[in-house]
Structures are given as C-alpha cells and as structure tokens.
C-alpha atoms as a PDB file:
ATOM      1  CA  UNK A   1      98.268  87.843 100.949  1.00  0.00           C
ATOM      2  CA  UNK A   2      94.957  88.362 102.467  1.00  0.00           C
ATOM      3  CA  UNK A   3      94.540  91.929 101.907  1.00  0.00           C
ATOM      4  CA  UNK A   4      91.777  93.710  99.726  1.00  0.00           C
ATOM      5  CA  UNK A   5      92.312  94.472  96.354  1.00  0.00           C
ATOM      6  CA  UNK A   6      93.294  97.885  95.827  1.00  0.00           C
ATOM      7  CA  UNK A   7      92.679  98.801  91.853  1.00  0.00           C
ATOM      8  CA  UNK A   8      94.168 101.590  90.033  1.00  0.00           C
ATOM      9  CA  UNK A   9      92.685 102.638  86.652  1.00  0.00           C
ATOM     10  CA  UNK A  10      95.118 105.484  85.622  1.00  0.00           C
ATOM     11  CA  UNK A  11      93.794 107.123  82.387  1.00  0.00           C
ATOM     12  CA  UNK A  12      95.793 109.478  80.142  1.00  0.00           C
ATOM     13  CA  UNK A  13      94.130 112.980  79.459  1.00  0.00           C
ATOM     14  CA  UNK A  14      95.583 113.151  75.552  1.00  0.00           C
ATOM     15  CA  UNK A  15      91.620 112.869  74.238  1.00  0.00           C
ATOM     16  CA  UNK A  16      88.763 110.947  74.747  1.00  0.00           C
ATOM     17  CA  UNK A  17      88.256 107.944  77.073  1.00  0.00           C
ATOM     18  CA  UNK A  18      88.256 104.700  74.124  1.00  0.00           C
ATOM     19  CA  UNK A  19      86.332 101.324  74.475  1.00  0.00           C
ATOM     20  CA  UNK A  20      89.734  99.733  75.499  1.00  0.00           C
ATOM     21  CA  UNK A  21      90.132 101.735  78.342  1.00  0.00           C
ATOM     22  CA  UNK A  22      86.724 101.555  79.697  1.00  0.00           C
ATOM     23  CA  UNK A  23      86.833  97.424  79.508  1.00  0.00           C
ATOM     24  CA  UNK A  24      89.939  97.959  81.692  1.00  0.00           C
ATOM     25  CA  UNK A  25      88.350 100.111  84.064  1.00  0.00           C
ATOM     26  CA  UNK A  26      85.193  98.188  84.457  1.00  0.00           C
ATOM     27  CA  UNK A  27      87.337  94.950  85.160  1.00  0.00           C
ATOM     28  CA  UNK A  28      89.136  96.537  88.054  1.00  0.00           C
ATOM     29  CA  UNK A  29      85.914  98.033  89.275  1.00  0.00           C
ATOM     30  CA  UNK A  30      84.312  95.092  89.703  1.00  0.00           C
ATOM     31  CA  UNK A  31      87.418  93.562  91.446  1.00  0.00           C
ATOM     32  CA  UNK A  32      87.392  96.366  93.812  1.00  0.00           C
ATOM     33  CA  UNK A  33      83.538  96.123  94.235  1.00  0.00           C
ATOM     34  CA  UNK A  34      83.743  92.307  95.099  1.00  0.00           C
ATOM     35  CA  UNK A  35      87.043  93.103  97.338  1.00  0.00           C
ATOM     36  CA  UNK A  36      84.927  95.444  99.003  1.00  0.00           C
ATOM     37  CA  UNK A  37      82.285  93.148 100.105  1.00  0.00           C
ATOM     38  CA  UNK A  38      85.075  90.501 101.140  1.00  0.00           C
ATOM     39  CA  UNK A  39      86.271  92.883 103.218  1.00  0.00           C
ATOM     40  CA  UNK A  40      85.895  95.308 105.807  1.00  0.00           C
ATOM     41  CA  UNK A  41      84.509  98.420 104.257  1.00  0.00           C
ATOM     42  CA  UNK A  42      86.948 100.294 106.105  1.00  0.00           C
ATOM     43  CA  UNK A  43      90.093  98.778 104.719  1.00  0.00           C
ATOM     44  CA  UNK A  44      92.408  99.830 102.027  1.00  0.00           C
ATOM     45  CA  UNK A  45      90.737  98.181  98.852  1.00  0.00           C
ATOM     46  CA  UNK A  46      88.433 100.228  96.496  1.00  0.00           C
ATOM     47  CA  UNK A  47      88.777 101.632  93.282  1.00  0.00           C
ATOM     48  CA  UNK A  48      91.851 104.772  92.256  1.00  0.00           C
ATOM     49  CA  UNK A  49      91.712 106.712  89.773  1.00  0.00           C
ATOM     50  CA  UNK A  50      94.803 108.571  89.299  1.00  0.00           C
ATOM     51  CA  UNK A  51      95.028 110.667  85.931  1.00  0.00           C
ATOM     52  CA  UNK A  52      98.233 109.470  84.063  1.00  0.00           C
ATOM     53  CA  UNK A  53      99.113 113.595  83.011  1.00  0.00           C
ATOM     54  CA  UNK A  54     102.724 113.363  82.081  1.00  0.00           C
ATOM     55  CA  UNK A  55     102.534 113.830  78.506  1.00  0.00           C
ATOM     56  CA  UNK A  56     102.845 117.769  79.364  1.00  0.00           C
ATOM     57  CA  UNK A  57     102.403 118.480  75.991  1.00  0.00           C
ATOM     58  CA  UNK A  58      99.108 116.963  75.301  1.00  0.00           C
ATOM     59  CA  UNK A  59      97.741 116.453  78.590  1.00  0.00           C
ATOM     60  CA  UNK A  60      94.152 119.089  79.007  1.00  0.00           C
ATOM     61  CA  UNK A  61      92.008 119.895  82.110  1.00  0.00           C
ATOM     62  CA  UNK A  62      89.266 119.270  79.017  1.00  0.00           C
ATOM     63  CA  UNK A  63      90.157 115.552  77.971  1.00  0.00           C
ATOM     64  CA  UNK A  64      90.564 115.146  82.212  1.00  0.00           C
ATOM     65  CA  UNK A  65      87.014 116.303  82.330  1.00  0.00           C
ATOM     66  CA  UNK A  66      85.446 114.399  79.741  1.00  0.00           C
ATOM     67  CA  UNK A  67      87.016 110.662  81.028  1.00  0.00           C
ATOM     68  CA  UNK A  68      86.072 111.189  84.419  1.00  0.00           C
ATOM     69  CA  UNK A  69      82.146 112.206  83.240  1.00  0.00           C
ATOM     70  CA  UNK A  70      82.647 109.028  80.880  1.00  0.00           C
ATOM     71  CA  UNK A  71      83.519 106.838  83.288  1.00  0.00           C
ATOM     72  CA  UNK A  72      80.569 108.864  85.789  1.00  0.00           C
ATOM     73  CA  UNK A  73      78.159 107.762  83.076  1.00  0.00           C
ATOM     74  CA  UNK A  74      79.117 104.029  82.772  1.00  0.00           C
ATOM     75  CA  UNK A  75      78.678 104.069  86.311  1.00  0.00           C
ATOM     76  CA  UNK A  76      82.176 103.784  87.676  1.00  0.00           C
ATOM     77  CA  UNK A  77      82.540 105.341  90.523  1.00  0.00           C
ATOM     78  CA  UNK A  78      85.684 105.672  92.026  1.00  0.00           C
ATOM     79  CA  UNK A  79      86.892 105.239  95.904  1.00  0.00           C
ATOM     80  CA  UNK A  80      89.695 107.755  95.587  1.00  0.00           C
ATOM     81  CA  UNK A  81      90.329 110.097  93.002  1.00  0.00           C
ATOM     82  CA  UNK A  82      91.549 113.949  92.034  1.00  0.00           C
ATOM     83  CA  UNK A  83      87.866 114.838  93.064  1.00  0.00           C
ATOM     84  CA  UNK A  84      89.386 113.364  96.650  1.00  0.00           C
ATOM     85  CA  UNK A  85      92.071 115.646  97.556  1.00  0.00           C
ATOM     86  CA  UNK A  86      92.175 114.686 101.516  1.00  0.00           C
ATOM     87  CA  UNK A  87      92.343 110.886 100.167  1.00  0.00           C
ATOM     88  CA  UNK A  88      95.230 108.917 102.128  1.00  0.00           C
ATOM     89  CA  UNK A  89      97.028 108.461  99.208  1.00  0.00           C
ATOM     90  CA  UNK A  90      96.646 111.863  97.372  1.00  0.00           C
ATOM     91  CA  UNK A  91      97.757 113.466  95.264  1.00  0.00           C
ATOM     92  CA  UNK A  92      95.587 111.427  92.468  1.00  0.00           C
ATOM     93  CA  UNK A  93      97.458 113.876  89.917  1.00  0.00           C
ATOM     94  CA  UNK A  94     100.797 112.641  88.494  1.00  0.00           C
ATOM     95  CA  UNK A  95     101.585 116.218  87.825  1.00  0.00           C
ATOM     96  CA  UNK A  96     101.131 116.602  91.739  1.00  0.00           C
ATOM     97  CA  UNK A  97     103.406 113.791  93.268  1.00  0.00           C
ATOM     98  CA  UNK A  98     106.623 114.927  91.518  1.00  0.00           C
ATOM     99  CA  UNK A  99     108.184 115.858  94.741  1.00  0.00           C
ATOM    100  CA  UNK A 100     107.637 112.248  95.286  1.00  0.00           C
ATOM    101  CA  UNK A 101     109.472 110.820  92.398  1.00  0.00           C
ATOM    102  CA  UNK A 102     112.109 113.175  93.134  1.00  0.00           C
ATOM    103  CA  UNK A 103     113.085 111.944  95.752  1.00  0.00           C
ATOM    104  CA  UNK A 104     112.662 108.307  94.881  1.00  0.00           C
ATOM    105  CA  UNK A 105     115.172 108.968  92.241  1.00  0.00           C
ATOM    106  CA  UNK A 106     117.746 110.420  94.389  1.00  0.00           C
ATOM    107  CA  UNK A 107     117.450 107.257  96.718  1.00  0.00           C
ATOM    108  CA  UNK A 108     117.775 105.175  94.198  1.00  0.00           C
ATOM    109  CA  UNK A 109     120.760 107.153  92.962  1.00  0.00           C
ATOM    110  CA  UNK A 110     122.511 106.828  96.011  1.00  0.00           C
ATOM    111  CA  UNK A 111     121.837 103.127  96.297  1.00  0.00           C
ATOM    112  CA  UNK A 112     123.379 102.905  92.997  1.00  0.00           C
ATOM    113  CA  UNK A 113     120.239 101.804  90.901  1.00  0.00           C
ATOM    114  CA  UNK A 114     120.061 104.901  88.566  1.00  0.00           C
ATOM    115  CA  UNK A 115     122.198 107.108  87.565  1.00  0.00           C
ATOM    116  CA  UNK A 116     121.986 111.162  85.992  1.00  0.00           C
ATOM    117  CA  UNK A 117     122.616 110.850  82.131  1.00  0.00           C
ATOM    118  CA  UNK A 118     123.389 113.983  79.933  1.00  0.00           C
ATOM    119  CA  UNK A 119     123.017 112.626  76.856  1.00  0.00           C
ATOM    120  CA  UNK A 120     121.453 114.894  74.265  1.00  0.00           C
ATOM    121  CA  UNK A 121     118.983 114.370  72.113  1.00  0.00           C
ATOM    122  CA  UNK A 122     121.288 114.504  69.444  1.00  0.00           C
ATOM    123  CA  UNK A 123     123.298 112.156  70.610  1.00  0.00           C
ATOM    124  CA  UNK A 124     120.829 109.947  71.291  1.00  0.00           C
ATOM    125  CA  UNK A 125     119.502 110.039  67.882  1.00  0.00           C
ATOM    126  CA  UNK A 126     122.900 109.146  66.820  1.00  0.00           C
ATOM    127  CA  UNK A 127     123.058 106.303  68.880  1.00  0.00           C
ATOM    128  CA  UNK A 128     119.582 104.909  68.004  1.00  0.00           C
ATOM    129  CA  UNK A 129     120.824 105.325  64.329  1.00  0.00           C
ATOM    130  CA  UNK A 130     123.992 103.684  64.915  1.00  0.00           C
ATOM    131  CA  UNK A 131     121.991 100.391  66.276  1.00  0.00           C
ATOM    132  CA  UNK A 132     119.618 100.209  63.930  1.00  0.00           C
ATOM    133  CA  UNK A 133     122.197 100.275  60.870  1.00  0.00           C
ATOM    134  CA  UNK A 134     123.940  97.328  63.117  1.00  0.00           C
ATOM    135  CA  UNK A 135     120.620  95.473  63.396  1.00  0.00           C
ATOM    136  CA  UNK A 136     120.231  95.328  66.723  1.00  0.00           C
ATOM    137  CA  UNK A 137     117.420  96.766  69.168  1.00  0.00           C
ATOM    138  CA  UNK A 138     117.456 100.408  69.931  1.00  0.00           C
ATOM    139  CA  UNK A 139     119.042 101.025  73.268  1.00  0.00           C
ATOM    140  CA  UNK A 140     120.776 103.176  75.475  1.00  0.00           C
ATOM    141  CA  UNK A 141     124.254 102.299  75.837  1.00  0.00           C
ATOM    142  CA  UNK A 142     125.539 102.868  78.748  1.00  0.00           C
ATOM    143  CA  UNK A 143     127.726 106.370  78.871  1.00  0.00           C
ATOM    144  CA  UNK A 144     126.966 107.684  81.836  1.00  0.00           C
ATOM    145  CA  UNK A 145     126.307 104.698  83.467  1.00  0.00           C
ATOM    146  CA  UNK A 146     129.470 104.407  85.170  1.00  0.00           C
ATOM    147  CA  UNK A 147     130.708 108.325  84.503  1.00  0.00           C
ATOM    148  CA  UNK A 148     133.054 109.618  87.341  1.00  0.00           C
ATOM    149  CA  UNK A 149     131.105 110.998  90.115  1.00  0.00           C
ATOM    150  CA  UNK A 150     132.951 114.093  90.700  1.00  0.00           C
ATOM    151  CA  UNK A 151     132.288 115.259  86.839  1.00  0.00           C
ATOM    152  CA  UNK A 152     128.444 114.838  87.766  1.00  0.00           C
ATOM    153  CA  UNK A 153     128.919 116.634  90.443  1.00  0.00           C
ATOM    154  CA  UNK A 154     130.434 119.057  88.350  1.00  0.00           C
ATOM    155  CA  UNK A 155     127.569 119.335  85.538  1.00  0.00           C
ATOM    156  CA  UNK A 156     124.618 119.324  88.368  1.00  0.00           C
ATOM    157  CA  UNK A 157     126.606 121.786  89.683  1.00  0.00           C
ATOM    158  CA  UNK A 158     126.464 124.042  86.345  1.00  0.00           C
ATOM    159  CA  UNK A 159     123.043 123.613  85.759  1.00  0.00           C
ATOM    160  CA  UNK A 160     123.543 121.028  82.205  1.00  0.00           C
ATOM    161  CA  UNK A 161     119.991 118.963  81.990  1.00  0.00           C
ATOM    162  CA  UNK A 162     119.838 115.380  82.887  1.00  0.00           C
ATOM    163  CA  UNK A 163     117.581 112.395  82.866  1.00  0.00           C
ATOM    164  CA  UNK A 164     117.592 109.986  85.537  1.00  0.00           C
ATOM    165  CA  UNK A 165     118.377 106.357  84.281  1.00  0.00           C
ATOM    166  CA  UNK A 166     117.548 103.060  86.098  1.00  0.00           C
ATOM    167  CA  UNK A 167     120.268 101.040  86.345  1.00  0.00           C
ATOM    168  CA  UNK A 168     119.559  97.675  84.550  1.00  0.00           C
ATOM    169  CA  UNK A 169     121.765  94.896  86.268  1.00  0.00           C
ATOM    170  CA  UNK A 170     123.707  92.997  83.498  1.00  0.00           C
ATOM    171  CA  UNK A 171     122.311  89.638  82.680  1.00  0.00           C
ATOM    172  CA  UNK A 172     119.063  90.608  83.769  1.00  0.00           C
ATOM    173  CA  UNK A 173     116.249  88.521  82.611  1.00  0.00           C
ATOM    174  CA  UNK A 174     111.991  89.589  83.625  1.00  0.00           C
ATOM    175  CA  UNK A 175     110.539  86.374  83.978  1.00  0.00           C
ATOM    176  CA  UNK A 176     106.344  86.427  83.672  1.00  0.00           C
ATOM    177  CA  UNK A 177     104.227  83.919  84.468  1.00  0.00           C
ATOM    178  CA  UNK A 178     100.818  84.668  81.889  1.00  0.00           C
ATOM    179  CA  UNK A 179      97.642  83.488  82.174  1.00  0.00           C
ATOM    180  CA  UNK A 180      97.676  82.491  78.562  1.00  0.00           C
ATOM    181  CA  UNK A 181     101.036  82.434  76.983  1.00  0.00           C
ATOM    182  CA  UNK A 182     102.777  80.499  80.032  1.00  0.00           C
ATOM    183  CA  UNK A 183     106.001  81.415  81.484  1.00  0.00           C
ATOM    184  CA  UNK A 184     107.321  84.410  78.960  1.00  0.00           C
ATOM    185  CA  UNK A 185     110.759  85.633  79.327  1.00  0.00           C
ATOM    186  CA  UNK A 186     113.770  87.988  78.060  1.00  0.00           C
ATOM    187  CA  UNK A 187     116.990  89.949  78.185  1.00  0.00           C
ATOM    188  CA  UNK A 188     116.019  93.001  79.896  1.00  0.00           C
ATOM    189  CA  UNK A 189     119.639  94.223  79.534  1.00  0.00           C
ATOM    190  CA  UNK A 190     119.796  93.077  75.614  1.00  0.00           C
ATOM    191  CA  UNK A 191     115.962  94.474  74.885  1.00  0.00           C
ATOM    192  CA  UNK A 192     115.550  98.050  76.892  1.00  0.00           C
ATOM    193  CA  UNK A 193     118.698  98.871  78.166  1.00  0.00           C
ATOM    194  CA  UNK A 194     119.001 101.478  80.921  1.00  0.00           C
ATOM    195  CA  UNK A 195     114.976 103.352  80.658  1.00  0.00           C
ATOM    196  CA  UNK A 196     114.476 106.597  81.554  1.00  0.00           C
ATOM    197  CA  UNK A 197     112.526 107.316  85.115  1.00  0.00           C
ATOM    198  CA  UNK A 198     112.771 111.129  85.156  1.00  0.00           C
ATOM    199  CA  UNK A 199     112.952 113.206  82.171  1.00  0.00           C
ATOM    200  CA  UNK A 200     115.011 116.479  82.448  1.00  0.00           C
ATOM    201  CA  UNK A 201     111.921 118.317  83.167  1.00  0.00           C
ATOM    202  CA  UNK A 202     111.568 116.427  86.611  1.00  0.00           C
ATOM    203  CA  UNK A 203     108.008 114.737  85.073  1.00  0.00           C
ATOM    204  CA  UNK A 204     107.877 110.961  85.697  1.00  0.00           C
ATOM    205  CA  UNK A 205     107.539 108.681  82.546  1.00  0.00           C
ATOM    206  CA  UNK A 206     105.035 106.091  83.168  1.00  0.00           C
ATOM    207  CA  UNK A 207     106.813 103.505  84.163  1.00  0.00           C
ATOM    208  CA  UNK A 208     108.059 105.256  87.412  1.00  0.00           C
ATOM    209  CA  UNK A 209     104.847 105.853  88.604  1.00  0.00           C
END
C-alpha cells in the first residue's frame, strides 16, 4: 500500500527506559521521519508514542516521566503522544482506551471469537501443573470455551469475575515470513491455546492492544 508509515513505539512505565528500547524507538523514528518527507506532511504517518501502562501494579506517573524526558534527550520527538490529548487517535494512554477494548471484546464475543472464562486462579494453577507433569506446553484448555450460554448469562449476571478469551480456531497454524530465519511457523492451537485479551479487571494485556 502506498500510505505513510505510521510508527508506534509503546514503552512500558515499570522503570527506566533500557538501551533495547531506545534502538527500537530510534528505528521507527527514523522510518517515520523518512515517511514524512515521502509524504504529504499532512497525512497520517509520524511517530506514536503510546505508554504500554497495563501492568497496574508496577506501572508509575514517575517511570512515565523519566522515558518520555529520555527519549526528549535522544532527540525523539514524537508526532502524537499523551502530551497530545486532542491527537486523532487519542487516548495515547492504555489505561485511557479501556472503553475501547471493551467493547472490542464484546464484538468479538458475539461473533464467536472469544469467549468469558471463570476459571480461577487456582484452577488454573492446577491445570498448568497438570501439563507440565504430562510434558506438554502450558495451556489453557478449553472449559469455558464452549460452556452453555445461558449459565454465562447466569454468572455475569451474579457478578463472578471473568477473563475474556480469544477463541483460537483448531488447527490453527501463524505462518511468518522473517527477514532472517525464512518462513517460521507453528501450532498456535498446540503452543498458546486460548490467550487472555481482557483480564477480570477490564485492563487489556498487551497483545489486545
């Protein structure tokens, strides 16, 4: 597509902004910059930063403060950002777009692609055990995935906590096609199983965002 690059750099405010992290933000920077000057200035491209704050428990308004003046310093400036409030894409604040994930849950839901689980952690823990003793990879398997809707209904309906699942289709394989290792493939039903999108807080892991 010809469209300008639109690069995200989406740090996690747990501590200090590392080495790694600043390589990957000066890469897309300078894809954005160069997209910039391909393109109209007034298009969509540029550089996003959009602060990666769903680890509740560790996430700080400090370690938030001290990436963005790190990346300030190495000169990375950023198009849009939490500093950008008004943006067209705001809110640059996981933390702020769970409405949004909300309801992207509860359309995939009713499309059938994720599912409410109310598995507890104790159960869980028994399950991961249960694998490991049996040698095989650590994975959810399956118990709500197919539960009958109208005792769903019945625990949304007393209040029990639930995760949101995504529905991994069976057989599923994630084909990639890497710059350096060639065409790398696997069982995406066999290796992660049905991930988690919403925790039973409502906060978006990472991969849903």
């Amino acid at each position: 597509l010809d469209l300008p690059p639109r690069m995200r750099f989406a740090p996690s405010p747990t501590g200090s902004l590392h080495v790694g992290g600043a390589r990957t933000a000066l890469y897309n920077w300078l894809v954005a910059k160069k997209g910039q000057l391909d393109f109209d200035k007034d298009s969509d491209g540029g550089f996003v930063l959009r602060v990666e704050d769903t680890d509740v428990a560790r996430s700080t308004k400090e370690s938030e403060d001290s990436v963005l003046a790190d990346l300030s310093w190495l000169g990375l400036t950023w198009d849009e950002g939490p500093d950008t409030p008004l943006a067209k894409y705001g809110p640059y604040r996981q933390s702020e777009r769970a409405t949004i994930y909300t309801k992207l849950s509860k359309t995939l839901i009713g499309e059938g692609k994720a599912y409410p689980c109310f598995s507890t952690p104790e159960e869980l823990e028994e399950m991961k055990a249960r694998m490991e003793a049996e040698g095989i990879p650590p994975r959810y398997d399956g118990t709500w995935r197919d539960a009958d809707p109208d005792l769903v209904a019945q625990k949304i309906a007393a209040g029990d906590p639930y995760t949101v699942r995504f529905k991994v289709p069976p057989g599923a394989r994630v084909v990639i096609d890497d710059a350096v290792r060639g065409t790398v493939s696997w069982d995406a039903e066999a290796t992660v199983g049905d991930f988690i999108l919403l925790r039973s807080s409502g906060v978006p892991v990472y991969n849903f965002c």
